[in-house]
Protein backbone atom coordinates (compact mmCIF):
# COMPACT_ATOMS: atom_id res chain seq x y z
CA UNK A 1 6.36 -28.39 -10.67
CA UNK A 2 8.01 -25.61 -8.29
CA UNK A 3 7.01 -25.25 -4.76
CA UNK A 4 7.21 -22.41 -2.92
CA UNK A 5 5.95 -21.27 0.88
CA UNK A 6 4.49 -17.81 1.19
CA UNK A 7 3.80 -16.45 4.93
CA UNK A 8 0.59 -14.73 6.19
CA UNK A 9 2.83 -11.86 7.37
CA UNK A 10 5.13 -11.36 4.04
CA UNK A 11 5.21 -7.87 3.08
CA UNK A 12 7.97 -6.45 0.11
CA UNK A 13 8.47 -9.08 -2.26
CA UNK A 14 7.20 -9.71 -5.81
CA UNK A 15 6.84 -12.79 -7.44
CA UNK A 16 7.31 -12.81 -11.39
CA UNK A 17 5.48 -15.92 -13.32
CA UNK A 18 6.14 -16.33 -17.06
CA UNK A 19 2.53 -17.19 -18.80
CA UNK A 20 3.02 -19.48 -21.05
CA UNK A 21 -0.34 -19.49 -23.33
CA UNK A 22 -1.90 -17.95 -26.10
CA UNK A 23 -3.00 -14.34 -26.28
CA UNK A 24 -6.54 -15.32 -26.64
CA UNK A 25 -6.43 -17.80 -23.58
CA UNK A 26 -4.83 -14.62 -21.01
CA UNK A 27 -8.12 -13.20 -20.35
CA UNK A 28 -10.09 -16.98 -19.22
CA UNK A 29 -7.47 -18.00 -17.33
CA UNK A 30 -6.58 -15.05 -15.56
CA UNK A 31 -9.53 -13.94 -14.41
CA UNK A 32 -12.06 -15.41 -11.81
CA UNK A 33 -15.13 -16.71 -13.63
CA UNK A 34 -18.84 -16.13 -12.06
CA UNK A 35 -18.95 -20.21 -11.05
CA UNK A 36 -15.82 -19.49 -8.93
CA UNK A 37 -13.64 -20.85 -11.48
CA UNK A 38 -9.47 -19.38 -11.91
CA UNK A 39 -7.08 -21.10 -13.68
CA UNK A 40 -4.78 -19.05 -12.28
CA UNK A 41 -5.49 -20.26 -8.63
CA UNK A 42 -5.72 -23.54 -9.68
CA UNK A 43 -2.30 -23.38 -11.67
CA UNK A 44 -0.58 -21.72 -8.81
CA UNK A 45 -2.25 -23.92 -6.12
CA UNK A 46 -3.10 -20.86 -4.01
CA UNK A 47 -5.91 -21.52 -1.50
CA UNK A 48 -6.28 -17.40 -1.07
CA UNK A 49 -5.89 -14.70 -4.00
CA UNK A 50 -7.18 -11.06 -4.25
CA UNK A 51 -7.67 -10.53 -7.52
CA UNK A 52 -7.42 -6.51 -7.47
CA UNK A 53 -3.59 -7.27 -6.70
CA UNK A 54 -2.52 -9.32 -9.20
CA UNK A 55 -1.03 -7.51 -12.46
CA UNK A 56 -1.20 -9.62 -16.03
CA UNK A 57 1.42 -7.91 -18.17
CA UNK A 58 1.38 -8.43 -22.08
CA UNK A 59 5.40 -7.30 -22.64
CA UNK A 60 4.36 -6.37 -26.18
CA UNK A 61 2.09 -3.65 -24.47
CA UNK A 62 5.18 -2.15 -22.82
CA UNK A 63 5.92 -0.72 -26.28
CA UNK A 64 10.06 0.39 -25.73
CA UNK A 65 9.41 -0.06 -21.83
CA UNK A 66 11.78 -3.29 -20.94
CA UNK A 67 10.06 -5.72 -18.37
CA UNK A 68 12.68 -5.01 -15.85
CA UNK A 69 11.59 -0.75 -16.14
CA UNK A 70 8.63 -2.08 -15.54
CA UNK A 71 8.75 -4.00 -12.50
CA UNK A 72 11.52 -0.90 -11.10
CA UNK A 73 8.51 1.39 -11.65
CA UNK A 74 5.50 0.02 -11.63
CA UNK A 75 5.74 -2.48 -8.51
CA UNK A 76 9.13 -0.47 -7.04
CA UNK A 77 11.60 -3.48 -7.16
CA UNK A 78 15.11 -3.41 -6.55
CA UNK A 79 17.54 -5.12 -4.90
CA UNK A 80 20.54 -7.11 -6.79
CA UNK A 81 19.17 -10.78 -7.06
CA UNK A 82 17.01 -8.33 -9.53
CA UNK A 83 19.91 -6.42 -10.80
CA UNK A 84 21.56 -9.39 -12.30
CA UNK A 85 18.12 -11.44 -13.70
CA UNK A 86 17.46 -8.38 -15.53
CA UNK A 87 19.09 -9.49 -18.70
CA UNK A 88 16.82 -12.93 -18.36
CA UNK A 89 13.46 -11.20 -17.54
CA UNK A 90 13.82 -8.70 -20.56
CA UNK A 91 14.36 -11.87 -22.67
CA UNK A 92 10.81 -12.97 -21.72
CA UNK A 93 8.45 -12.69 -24.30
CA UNK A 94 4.19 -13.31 -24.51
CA UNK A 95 2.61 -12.34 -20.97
CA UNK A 96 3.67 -12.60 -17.33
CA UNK A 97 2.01 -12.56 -14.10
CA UNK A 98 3.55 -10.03 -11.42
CA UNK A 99 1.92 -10.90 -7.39
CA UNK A 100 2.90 -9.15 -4.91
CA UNK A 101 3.25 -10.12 -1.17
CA UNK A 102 -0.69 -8.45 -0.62
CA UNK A 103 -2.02 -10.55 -3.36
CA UNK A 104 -2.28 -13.42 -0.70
CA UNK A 105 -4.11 -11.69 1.53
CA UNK A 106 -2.14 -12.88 4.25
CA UNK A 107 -2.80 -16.25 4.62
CA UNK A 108 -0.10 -18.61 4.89
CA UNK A 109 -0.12 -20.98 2.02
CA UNK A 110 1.98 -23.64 0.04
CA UNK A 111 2.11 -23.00 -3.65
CA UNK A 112 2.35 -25.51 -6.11
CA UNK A 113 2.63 -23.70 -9.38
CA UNK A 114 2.28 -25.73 -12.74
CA UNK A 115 2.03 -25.40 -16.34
CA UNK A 116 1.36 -22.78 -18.11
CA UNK A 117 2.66 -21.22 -15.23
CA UNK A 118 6.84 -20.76 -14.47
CA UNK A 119 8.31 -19.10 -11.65
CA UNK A 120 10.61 -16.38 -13.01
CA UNK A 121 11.94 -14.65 -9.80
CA UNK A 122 10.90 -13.32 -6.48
CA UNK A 123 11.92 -9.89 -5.77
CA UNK A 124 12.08 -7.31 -3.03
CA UNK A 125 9.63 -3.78 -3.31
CA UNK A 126 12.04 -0.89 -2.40
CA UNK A 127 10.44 0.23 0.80
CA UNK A 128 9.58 3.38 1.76
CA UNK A 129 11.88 5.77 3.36
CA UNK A 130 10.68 8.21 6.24
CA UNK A 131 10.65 11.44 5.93
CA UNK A 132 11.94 14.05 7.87
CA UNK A 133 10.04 14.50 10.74
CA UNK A 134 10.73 17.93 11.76
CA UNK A 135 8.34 21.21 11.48
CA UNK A 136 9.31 24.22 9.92
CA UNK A 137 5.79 25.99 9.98
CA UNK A 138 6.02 28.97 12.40
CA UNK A 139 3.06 28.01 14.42
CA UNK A 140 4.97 25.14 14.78
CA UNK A 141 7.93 26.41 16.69
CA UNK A 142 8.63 27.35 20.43
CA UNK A 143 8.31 25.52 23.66
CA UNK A 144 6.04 23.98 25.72
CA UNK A 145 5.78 26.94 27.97
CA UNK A 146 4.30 28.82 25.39
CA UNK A 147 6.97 30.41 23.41
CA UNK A 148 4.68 29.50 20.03
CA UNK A 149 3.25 31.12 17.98
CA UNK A 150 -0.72 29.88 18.34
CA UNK A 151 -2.53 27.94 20.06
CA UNK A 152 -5.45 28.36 22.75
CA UNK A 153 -2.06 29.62 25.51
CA UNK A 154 -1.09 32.29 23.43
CA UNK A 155 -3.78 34.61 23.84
CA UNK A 156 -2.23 37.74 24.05
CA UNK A 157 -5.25 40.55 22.76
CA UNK A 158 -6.45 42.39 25.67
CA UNK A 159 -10.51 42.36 24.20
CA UNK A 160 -10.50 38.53 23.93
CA UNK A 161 -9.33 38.53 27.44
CA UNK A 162 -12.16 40.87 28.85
CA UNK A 163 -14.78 39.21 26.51
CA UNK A 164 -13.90 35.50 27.73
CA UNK A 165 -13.96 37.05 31.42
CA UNK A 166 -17.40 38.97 30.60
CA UNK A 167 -18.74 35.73 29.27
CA UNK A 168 -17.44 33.33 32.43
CA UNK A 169 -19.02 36.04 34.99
CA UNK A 170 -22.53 35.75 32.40
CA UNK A 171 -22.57 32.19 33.06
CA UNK A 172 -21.88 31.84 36.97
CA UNK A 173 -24.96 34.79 37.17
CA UNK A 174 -27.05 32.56 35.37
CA UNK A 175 -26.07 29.57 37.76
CA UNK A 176 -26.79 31.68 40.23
CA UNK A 177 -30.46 32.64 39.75
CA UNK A 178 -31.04 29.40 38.56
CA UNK A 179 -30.28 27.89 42.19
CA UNK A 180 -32.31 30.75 44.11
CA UNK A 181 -35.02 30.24 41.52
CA UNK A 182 -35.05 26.64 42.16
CA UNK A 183 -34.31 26.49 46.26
């Protein structure tokens, strides 16, 4: 029986579980029954699991995909504890179960995974990189002082100016008969 401690604020790593069962036994035991039964749960002795996370992978559906491709793509994981256990996890055969960190929906928890479960690996995701932050859009460049080229300080036509001025002296004439109206 392996035990392993998973923290409520993991993010980036993938755990890889060997299933050791039948093909016809995959579906029951990996999927929540309507009574609140999960094999799964029970097996990994998880108090908290989100289902829509976890990934049941038969290899022979991978067709000339390795397991390794598979976790690099799929689930983005890299790092070089994974670079040297790839040998070992193409070697698996049947079905595995791939969790990542989310699939514990953040609760710290103690596993104690048994039989038909065994812990393959845990893995790092390759995390995302930034991109550049700067703008290249032309509206985009200029200065504060309103060098730009848009934007509600840049009005430069001389009609918009005389309509916006027609329009404020509308509205203070309308204030203004509506205080001698009312006084």
């Amino acid at each position: 029986m392996t035990t392993m401690q998973i923290n409520g604020s993991e993010s980036g790593t993938v755990r890889l579980f060997h299933l050791d069962l039948p093909a016809e036994a995959i579906e029951r035991f990996t999927t929540q029954a309507g009574t609140g039964e999960w094999p799964l749960q029970y097996a990994l002795g998880a108090h908290r699991l989100r289902p829509a996370f976890i990934d049941v992978v038969s290899i022979r559906d991978l067709d000339s995909m390795s397991l390794s491709a598979y976790l690099a793509e799929a689930h983005q994981v890299k790092g070089s504890e994974f670079r040297g256990m790839r040998g070992q996890i193409d070697a698996l055969r049947g079905h595995v179960v791939i969790l990542p960190s989310q699939a514990f929906d953040h609760t710290s928890q103690t596993l104690t995974i048994s039989q038909p479960l065994r812990w393959v690996g845990s893995f790092e995701e390759e995390t995302a990189r930034p991109r550049d932050a700067s703008l290249s859009s032309r509206s985009a460049q200029g200065t504060a002082t309103g060098q730009g080229g848009g934007g509600l300080g840049a009005t430069r036509s001389p009609v918009l100016k005389l309509v916006l001025i027609g329009a404020a002296i509308l509205i203070l004439l309308v204030i203004a008969l509506a205080l001698r109206q009312g006084g």
